[in-house]
C-alpha atoms as a PDB file:
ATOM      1  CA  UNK A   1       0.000   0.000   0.000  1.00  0.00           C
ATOM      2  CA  UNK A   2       1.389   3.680  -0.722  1.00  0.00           C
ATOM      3  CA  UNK A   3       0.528   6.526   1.085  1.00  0.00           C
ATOM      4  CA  UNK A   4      -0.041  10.100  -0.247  1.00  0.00           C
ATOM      5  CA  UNK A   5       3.245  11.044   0.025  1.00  0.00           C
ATOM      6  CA  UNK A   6       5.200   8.414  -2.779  1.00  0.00           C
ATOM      7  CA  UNK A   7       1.771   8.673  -4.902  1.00  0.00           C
ATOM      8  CA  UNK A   8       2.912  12.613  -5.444  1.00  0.00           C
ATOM      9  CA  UNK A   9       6.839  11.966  -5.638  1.00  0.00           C
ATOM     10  CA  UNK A  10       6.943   8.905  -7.695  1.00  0.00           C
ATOM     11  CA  UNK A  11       3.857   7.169  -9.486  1.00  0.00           C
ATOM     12  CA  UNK A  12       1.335  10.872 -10.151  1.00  0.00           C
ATOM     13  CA  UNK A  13       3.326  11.391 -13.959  1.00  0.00           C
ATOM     14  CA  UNK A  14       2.553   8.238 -15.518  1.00  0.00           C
ATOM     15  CA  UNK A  15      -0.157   8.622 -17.712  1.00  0.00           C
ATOM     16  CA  UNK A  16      -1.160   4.626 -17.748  1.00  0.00           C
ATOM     17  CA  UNK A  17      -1.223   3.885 -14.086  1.00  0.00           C
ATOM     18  CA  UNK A  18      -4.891   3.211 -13.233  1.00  0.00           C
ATOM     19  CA  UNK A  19      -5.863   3.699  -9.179  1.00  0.00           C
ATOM     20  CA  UNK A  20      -7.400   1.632  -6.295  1.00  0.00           C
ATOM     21  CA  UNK A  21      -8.260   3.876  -3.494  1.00  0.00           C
ATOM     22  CA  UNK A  22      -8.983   2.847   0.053  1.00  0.00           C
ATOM     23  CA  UNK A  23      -9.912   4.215   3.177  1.00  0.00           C
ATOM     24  CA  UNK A  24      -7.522   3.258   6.504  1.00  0.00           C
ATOM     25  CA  UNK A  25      -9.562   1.886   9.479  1.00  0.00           C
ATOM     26  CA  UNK A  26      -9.115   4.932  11.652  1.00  0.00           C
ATOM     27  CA  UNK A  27     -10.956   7.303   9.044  1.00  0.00           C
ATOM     28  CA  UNK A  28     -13.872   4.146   8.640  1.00  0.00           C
ATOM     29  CA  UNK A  29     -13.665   4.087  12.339  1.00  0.00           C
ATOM     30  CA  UNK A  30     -14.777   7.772  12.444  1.00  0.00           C
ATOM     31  CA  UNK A  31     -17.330   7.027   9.166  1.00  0.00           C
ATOM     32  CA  UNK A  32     -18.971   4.695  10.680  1.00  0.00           C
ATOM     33  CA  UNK A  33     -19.424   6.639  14.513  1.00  0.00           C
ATOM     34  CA  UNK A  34     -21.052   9.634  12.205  1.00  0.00           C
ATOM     35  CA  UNK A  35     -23.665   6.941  10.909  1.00  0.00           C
ATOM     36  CA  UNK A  36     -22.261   7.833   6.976  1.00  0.00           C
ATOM     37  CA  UNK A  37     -21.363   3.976   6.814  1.00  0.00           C
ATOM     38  CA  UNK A  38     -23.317   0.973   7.341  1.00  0.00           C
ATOM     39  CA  UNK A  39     -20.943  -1.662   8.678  1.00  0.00           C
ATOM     40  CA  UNK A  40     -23.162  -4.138   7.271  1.00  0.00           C
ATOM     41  CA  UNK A  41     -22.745  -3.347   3.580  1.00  0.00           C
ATOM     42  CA  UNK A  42     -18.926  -3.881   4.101  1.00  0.00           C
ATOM     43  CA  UNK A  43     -19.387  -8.273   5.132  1.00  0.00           C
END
């Protein structure tokens, strides 16, 4: 997994890289205590 940080430095200028995105479980943590997230969609 990469973080923001070598996304910017290394991969961001080439042009045929295609992206999977994910969310770490501290920010789902705080998704789900703010009711946007149903936990049960996620099993």
């Amino acid at each position: 997994m990469l973080t923001a940080v070598p996304i910017r430095e290394e991969l961001r200028t080439l042009d045929e890289m295609s992206w999977i995105t994910t969310l770490r479980a501290p920010t789902i943590r705080k998704l789900v205590r703010a009711g946007a997230v149903q936990p049960s969609l996620l099993d």
